[in-house]
Protein backbone atom coordinates (compact mmCIF):
# COMPACT_ATOMS: atom_id res chain seq x y z
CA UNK A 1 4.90 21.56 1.17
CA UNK A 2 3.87 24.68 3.14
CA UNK A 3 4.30 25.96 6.75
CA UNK A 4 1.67 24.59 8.37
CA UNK A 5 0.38 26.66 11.28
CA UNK A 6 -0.29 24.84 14.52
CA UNK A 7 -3.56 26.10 14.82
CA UNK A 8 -4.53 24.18 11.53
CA UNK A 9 -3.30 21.10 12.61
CA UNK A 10 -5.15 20.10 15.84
CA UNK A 11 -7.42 17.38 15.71
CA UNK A 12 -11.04 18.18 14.66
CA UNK A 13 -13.89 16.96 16.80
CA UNK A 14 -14.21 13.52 18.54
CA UNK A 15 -14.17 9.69 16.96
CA UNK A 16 -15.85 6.86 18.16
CA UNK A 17 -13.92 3.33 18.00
CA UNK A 18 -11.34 1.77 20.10
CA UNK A 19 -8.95 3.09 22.17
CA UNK A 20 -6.14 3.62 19.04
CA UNK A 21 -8.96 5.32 17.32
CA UNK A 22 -9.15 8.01 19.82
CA UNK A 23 -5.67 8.67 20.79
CA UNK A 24 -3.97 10.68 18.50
CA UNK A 25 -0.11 11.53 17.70
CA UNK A 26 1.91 14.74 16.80
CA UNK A 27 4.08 13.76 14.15
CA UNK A 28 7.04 16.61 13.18
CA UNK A 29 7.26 16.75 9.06
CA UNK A 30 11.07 16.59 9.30
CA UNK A 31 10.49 12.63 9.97
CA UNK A 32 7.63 11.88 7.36
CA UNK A 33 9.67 14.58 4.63
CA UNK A 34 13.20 13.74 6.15
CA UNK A 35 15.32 11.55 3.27
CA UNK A 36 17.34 10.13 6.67
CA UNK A 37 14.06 8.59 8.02
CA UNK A 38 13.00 5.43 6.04
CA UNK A 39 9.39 4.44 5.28
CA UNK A 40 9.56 2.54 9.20
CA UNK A 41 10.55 4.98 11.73
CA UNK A 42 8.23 6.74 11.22
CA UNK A 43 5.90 4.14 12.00
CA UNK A 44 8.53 3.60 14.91
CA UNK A 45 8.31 7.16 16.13
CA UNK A 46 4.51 7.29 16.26
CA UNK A 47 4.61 4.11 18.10
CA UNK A 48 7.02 5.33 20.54
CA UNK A 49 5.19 8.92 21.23
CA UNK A 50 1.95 6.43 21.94
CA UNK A 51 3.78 4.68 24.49
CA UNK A 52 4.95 7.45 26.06
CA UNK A 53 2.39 10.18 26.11
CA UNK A 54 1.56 9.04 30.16
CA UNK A 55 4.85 9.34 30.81
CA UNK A 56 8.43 7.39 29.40
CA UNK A 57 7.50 4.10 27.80
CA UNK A 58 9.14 0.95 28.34
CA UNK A 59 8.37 -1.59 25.83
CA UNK A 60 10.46 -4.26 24.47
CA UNK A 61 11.98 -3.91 20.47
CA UNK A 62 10.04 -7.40 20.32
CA UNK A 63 7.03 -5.79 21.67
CA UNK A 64 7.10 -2.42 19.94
CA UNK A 65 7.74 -4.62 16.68
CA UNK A 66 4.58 -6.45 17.49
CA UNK A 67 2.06 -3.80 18.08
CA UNK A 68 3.36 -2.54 14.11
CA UNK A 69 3.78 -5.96 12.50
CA UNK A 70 7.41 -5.39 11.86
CA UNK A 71 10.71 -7.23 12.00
CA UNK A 72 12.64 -6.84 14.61
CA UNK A 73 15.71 -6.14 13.28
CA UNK A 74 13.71 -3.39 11.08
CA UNK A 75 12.59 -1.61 14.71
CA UNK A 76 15.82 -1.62 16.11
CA UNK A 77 17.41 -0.06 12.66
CA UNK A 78 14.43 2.51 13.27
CA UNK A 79 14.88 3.12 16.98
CA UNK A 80 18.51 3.49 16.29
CA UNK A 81 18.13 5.99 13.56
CA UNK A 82 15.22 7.99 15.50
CA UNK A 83 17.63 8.31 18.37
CA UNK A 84 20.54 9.75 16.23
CA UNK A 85 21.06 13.80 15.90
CA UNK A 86 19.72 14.46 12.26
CA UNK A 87 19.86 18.12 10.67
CA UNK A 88 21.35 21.28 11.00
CA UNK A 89 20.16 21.80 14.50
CA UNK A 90 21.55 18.29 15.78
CA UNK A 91 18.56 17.17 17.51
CA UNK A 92 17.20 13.38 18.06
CA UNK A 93 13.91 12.46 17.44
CA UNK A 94 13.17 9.54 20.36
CA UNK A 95 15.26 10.01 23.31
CA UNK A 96 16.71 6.41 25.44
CA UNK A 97 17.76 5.66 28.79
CA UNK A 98 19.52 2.61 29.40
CA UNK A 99 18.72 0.84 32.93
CA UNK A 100 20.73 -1.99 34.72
CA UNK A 101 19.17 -3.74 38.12
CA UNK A 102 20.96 -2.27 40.95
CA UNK A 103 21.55 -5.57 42.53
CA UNK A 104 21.76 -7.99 40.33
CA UNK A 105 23.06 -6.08 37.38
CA UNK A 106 20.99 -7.32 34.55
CA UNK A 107 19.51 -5.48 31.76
CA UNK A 108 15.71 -3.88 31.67
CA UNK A 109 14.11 -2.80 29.17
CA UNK A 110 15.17 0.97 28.19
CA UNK A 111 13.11 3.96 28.72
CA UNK A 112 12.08 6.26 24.87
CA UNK A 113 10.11 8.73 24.90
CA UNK A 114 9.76 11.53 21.97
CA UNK A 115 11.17 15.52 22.02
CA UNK A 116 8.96 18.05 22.77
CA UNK A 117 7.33 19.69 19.56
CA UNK A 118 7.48 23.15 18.94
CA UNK A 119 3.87 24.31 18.03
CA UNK A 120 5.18 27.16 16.02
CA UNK A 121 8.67 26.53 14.72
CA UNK A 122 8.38 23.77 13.11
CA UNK A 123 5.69 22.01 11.11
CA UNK A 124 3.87 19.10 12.47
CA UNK A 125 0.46 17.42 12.04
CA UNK A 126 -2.06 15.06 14.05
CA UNK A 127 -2.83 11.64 13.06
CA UNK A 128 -4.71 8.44 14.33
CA UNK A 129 -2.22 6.26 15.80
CA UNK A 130 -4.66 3.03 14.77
CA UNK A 131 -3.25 4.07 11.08
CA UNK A 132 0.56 3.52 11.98
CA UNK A 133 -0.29 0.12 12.84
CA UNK A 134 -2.89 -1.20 9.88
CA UNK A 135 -1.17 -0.04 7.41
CA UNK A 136 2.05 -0.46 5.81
CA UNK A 137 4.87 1.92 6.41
CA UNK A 138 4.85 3.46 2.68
CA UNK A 139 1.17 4.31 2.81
CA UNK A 140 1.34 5.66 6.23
CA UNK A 141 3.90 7.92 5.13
CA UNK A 142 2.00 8.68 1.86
CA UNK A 143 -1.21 9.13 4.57
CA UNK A 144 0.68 12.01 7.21
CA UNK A 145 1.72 13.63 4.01
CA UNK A 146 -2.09 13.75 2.84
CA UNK A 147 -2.98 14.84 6.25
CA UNK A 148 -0.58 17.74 5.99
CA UNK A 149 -1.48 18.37 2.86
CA UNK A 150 -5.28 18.90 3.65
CA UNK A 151 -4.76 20.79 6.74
CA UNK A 152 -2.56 23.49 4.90
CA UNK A 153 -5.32 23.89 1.86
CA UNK A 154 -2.64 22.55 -0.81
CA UNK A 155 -3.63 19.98 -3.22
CA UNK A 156 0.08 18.17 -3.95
CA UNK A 157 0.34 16.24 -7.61
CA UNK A 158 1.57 12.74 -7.97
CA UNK A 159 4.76 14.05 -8.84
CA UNK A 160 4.77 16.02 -5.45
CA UNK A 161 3.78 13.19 -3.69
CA UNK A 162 6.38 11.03 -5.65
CA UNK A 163 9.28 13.15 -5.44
CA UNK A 164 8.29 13.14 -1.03
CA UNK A 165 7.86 9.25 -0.73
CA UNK A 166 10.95 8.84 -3.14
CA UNK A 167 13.19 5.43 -3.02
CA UNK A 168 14.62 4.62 0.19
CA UNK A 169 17.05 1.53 -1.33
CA UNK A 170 19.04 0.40 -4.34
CA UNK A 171 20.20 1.72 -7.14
CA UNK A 172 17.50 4.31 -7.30
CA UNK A 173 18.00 5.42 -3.93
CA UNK A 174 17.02 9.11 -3.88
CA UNK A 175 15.18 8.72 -6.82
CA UNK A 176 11.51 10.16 -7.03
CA UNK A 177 8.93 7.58 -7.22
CA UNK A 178 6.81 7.21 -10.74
CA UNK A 179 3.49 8.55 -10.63
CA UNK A 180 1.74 5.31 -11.87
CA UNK A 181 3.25 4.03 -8.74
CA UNK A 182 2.03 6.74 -6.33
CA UNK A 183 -1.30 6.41 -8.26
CA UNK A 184 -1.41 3.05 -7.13
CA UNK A 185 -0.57 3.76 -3.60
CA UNK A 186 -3.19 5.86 -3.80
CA UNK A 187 -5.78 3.53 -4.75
CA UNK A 188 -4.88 1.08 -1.54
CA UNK A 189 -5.74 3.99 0.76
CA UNK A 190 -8.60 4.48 -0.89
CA UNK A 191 -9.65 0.81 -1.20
CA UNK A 192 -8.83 0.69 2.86
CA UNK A 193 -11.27 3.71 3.68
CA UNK A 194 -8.47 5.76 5.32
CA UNK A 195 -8.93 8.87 2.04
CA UNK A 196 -11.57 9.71 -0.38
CA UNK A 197 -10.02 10.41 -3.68
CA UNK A 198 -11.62 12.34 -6.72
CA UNK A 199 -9.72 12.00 -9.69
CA UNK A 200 -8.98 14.89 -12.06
CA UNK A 201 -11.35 17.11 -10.33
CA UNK A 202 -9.39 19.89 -8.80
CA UNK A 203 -7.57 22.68 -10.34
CA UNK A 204 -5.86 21.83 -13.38
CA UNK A 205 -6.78 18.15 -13.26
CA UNK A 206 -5.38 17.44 -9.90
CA UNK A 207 -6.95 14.95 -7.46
CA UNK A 208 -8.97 15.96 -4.47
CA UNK A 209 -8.02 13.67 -1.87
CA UNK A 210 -9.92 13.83 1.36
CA UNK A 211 -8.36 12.11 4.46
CA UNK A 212 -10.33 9.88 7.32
CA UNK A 213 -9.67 9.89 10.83
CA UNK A 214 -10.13 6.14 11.29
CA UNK A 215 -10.69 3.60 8.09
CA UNK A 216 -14.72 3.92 6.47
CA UNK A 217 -14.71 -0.20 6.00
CA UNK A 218 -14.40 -1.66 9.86
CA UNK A 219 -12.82 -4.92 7.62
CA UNK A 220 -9.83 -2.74 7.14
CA UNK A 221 -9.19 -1.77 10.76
CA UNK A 222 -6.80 -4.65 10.68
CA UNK A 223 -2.94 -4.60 10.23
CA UNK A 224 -2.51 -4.34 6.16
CA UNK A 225 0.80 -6.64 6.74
CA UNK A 226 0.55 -8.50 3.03
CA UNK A 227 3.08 -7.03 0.86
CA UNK A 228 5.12 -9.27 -2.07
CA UNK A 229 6.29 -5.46 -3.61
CA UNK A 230 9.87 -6.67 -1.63
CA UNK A 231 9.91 -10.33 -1.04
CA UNK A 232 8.13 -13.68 -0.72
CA UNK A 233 6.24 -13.68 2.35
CA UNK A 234 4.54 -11.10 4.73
CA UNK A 235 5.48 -7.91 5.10
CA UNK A 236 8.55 -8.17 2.93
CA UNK A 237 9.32 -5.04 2.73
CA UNK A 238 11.79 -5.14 5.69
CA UNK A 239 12.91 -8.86 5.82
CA UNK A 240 12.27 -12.76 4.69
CA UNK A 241 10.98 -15.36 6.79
CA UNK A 242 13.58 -17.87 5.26
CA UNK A 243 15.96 -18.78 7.92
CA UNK A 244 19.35 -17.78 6.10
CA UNK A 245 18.33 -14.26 4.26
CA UNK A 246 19.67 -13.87 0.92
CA UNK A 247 19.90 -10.14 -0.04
CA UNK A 248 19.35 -10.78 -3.90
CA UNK A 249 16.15 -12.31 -2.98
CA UNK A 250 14.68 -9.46 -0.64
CA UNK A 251 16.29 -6.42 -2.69
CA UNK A 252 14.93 -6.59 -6.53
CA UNK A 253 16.73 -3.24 -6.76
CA UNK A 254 20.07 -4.98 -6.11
CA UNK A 255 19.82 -8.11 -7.91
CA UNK A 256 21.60 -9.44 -10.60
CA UNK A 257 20.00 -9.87 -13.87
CA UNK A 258 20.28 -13.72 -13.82
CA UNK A 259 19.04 -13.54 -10.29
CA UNK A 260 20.99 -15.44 -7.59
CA UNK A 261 23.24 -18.62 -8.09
CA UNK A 262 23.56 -21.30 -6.12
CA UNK A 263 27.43 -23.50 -6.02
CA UNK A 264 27.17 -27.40 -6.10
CA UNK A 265 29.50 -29.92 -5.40
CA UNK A 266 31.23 -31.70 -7.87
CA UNK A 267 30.25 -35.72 -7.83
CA UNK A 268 31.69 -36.11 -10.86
CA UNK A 269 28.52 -36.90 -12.42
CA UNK A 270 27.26 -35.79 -15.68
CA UNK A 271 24.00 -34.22 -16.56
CA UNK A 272 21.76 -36.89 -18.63
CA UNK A 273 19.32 -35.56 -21.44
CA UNK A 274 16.04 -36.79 -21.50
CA UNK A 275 14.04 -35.51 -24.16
CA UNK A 276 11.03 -37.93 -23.98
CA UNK A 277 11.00 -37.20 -20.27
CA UNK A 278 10.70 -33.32 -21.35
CA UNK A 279 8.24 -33.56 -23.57
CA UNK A 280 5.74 -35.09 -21.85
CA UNK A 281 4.27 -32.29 -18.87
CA UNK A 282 3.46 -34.36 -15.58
CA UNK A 283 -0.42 -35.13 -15.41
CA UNK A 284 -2.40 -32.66 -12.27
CA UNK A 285 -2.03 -34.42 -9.32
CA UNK A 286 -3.56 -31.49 -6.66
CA UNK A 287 -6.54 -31.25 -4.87
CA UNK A 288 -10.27 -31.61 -6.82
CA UNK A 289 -11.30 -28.55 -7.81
CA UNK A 290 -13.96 -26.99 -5.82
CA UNK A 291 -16.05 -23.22 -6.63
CA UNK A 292 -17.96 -21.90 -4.48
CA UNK A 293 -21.57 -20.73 -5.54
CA UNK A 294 -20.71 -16.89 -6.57
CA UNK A 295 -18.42 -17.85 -8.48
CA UNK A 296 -20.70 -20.50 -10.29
CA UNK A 297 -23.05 -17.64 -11.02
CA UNK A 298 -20.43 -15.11 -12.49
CA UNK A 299 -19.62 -18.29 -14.90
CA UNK A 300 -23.17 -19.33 -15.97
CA UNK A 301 -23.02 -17.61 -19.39
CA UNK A 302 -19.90 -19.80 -19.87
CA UNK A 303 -20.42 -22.80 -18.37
CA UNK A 304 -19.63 -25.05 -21.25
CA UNK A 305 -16.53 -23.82 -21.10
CA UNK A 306 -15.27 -24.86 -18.09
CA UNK A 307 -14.67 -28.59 -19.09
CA UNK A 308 -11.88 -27.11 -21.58
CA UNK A 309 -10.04 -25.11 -19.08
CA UNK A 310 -7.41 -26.32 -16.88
CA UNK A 311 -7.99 -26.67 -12.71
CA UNK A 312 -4.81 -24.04 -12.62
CA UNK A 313 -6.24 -21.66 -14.91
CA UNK A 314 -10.15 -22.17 -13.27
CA UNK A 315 -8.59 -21.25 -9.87
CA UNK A 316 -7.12 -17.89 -10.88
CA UNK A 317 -10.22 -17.04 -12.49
CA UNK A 318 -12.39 -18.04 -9.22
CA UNK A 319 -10.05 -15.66 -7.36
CA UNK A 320 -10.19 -13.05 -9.77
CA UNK A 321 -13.93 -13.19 -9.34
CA UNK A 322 -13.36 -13.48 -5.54
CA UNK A 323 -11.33 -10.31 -5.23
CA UNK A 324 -13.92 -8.24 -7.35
CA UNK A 325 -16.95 -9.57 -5.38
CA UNK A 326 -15.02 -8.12 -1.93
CA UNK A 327 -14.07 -5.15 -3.37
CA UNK A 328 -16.42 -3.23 -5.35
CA UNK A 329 -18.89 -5.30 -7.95
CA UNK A 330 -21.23 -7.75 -7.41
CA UNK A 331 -22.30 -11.03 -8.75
CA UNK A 332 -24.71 -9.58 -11.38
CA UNK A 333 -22.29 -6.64 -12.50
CA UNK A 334 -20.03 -9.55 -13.02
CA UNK A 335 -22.33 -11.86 -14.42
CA UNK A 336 -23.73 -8.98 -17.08
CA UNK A 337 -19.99 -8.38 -18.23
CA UNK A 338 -19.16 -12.28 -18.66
CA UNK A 339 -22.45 -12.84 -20.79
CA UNK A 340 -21.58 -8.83 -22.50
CA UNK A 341 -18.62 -9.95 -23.90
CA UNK A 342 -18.92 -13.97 -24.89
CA UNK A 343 -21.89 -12.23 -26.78
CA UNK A 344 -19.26 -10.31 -28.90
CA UNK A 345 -17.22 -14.03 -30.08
CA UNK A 346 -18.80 -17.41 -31.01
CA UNK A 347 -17.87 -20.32 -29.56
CA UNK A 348 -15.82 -21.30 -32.59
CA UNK A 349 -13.47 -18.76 -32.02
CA UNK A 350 -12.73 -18.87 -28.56
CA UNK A 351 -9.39 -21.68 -29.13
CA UNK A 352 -7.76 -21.03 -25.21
CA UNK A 353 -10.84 -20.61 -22.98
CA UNK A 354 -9.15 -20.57 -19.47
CA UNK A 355 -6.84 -17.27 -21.91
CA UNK A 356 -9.97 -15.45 -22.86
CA UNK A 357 -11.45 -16.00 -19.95
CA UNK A 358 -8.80 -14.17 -17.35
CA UNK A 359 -7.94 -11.85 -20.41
CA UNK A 360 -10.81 -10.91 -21.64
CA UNK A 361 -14.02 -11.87 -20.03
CA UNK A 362 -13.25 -11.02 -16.54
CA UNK A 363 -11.15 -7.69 -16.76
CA UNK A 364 -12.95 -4.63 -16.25
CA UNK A 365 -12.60 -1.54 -18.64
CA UNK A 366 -13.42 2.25 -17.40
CA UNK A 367 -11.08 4.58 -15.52
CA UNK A 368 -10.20 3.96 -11.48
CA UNK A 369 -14.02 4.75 -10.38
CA UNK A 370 -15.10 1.29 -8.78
CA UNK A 371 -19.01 2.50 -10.19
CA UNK A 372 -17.43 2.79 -13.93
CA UNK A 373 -18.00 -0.45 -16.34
CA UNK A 374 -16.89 0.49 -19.58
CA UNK A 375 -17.49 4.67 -19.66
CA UNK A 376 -21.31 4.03 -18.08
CA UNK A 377 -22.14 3.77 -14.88
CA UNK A 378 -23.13 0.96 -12.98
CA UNK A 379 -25.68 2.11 -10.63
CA UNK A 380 -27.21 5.06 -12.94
CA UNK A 381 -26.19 3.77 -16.67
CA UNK A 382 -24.89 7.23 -17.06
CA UNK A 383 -21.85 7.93 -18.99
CA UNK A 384 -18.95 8.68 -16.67
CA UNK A 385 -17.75 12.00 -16.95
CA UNK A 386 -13.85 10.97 -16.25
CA UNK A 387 -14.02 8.64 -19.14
CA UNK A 388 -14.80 11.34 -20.99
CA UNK A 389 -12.24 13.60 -20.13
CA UNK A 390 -9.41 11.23 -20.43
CA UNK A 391 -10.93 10.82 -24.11
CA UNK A 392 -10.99 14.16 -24.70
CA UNK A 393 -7.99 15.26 -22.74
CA UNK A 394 -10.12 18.35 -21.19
CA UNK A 395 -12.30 18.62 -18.08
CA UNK A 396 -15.94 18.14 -18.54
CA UNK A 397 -16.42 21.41 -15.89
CA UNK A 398 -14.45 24.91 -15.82
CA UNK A 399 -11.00 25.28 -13.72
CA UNK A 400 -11.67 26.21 -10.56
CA UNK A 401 -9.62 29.26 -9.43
CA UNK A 402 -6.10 28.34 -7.96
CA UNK A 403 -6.27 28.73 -3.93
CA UNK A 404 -4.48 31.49 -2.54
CA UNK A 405 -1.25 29.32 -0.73
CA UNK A 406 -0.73 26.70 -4.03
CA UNK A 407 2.37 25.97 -5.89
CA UNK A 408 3.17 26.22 -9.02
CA UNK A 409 2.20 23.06 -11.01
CA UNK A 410 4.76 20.83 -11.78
CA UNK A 411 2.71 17.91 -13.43
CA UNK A 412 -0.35 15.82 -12.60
């Protein structure tokens, strides 16, 4: 990405919020670019220049990994890489003192605090610091890369944005990230309200992405700590909450194709088939099911199907329906498409209704605008223009002219 002048990257005007709405942080673009730095310390670092920006901060690890809803072990990995001379010029990003009581000779808690930033030799941009602790480290990173990006007047492709974010373990370490994947990253910032994103309508079909100085929905203003990309519980993406980690459970990247094995001591006793036992699935022994009323007004059109469909298979569709209703449609948008498509089939030939149901009735069809059902939309029962264009494969509108300080395209 371009030299950013420091001029350009100063906050802009006030915010209103809490207090981690209004502070801000300096972030260099040798930590957020940097293929040393992984998708936490820089997290880490922001963290750290927070702490200390009234002087050297003295936080625990525990408590530093508690403000970001991190491991512990991860911060410590981060602190320790922060704190190590990186690049050709040797110099550490968060600096430590180590203090011992001078009469008893026990341990305190150390003293960080961050280098001084160059305004003009080096590239560097402001950010919130409330978005280094909602949301994960990836889409912070992806975020202060936005940020820089909108400050300098360049509008980056996926494959820009890909090849920065790139993979920071396994056998693809290095490796650029796909754009369907930073197309989906994209889409949770824009779900969360920290960037507005318009699709295919810059020059040459690239995105205009708009950032946010603190989230649009206040929901979101709460740490986005879910993740199962890396593991089976919170936040996987830097540990398990299993008490005995196993690394071919936590790395996907790393894992054998059979997935991990587990020995067992020999008893001498032999394994027993039991077909009859086999055959015959175990009858549902869980909890009655139980839908709330939304979701018995989505399923009115289909209500006689119900009966045929499994409890399992009823409560994925109820959260299916859930999820939509919180994020962008409502129950007569979901309602209209239920009732639109059992329309198109008789009863007759619906044979797996709990299938059709969470594979065809509830799925919505358009392109990513949350307003788009089908290539009309929603709230104006116009036809959407992006549908269009990805039909077509051109823009509905002419190129815009290509702004003075871009580079040369490499791919949307």
């Amino acid at each position: 990405m371009p030299y950013a002048d420091a001029a350009a990257t100063r906050p802009q005007g006030g915010l209103v919020g809490d207090g981690r709405q209004r502070q801000r942080v300096r972030y260099p673009m040798r930590i957020v670019t940097g293929e040393a730095y992984a998708d936490a310390d820089v997290a880490v670092y922001g963290k750290v220049a927070a702490l200390a920006q009234r002087g050297r901060g003295t936080a625990s690890v525990e408590k530093i990994a508690g403000y970001l809803g991190l491991s512990k072990s991860a911060t410590e990995k981060a602190l320790t890489r922060l704190a190590r001379p990186y690049g050709d010029d040797q110099v550490a990003e968060v600096l430590v003192r180590r203090r011992t009581h001078a009469i008893s000779g026990t341990g305190q808690t150390a003293e960080r605090w961050v280098r001084r930033v160059a305004d003009r030799a080096e590239a560097w941009v402001w950010a919130p610091m409330l978005a280094g602790d909602v949301l994960r480290p990836r889409l912070h990173r992806l975020y202060l890369a936005l940020r820089y990006a909108q400050r300098t007047g360049h509008r980056p492709t996926l494959a820009e944005l890909g090849e920065l974010l790139r993979h920071r373990s396994g056998v693809r370490t290095g490796q650029a990230l796909h754009e369907s994947t930073v197309a989906r990253l994209l889409a949770e910032l824009e779900t969360a309200g920290w960037i507005a994103l318009e699709r295919r309508a810059g020059y040459r079909g690239r995105h205009l992405i708009t950032t946010h100085d603190h989230p649009l929905h206040p929901a979101t203003a709460q740490p986005v700590t879910p993740c199962t990309e890396y593991g089976s519980g919170p936040d996987l993406e830097y540990g398990s909450p299993a008490y005995k980690e196993d690394p071919e459970l936590t790395d996907p990247e790393n894992a054998r194709a059979g997935g991990p094995s587990r020995r067992r001591r020999d008893t001498g006793s032999r394994a027993v088939d039991n077909p009859a036992r086999d055959a015959v699935s175990p009858p549902y022994t869980g909890p009655e099911l139980q839908l709330s009323p939304r979701v018995w007004a989505v399923l009115e059109p289909v209500r006689y199907l119900l009966p045929a469909i499994s409890p399992y298979l009823l409560r994925r569709a109820a959260r299916e329906i859930g999820r939509q209703l919180d994020t962008y449609a409502d129950i007569e948008r979901l309602c209209a498409r239920v009732r639109a498509r059992h329309n198109t089939v008789t009863g007759g030939e619906i044979r797996d209704p709990g299938a059709w149901l969470l594979g065809a009735a509830l799925p919505r069809h358009g392109c990513g605008l949350h307003e788009c059902e089908g290539g009309v939309l929603w709230t104006t029962g116009r036809r959407c223009l992006v549908c269009d264009e990805l039909r077509t494969g051109h823009p509905p509108h002419p190129p815009a002219p290509p702004p003075a300080n871009a580079l040369p395209p490499t791919g949307t």
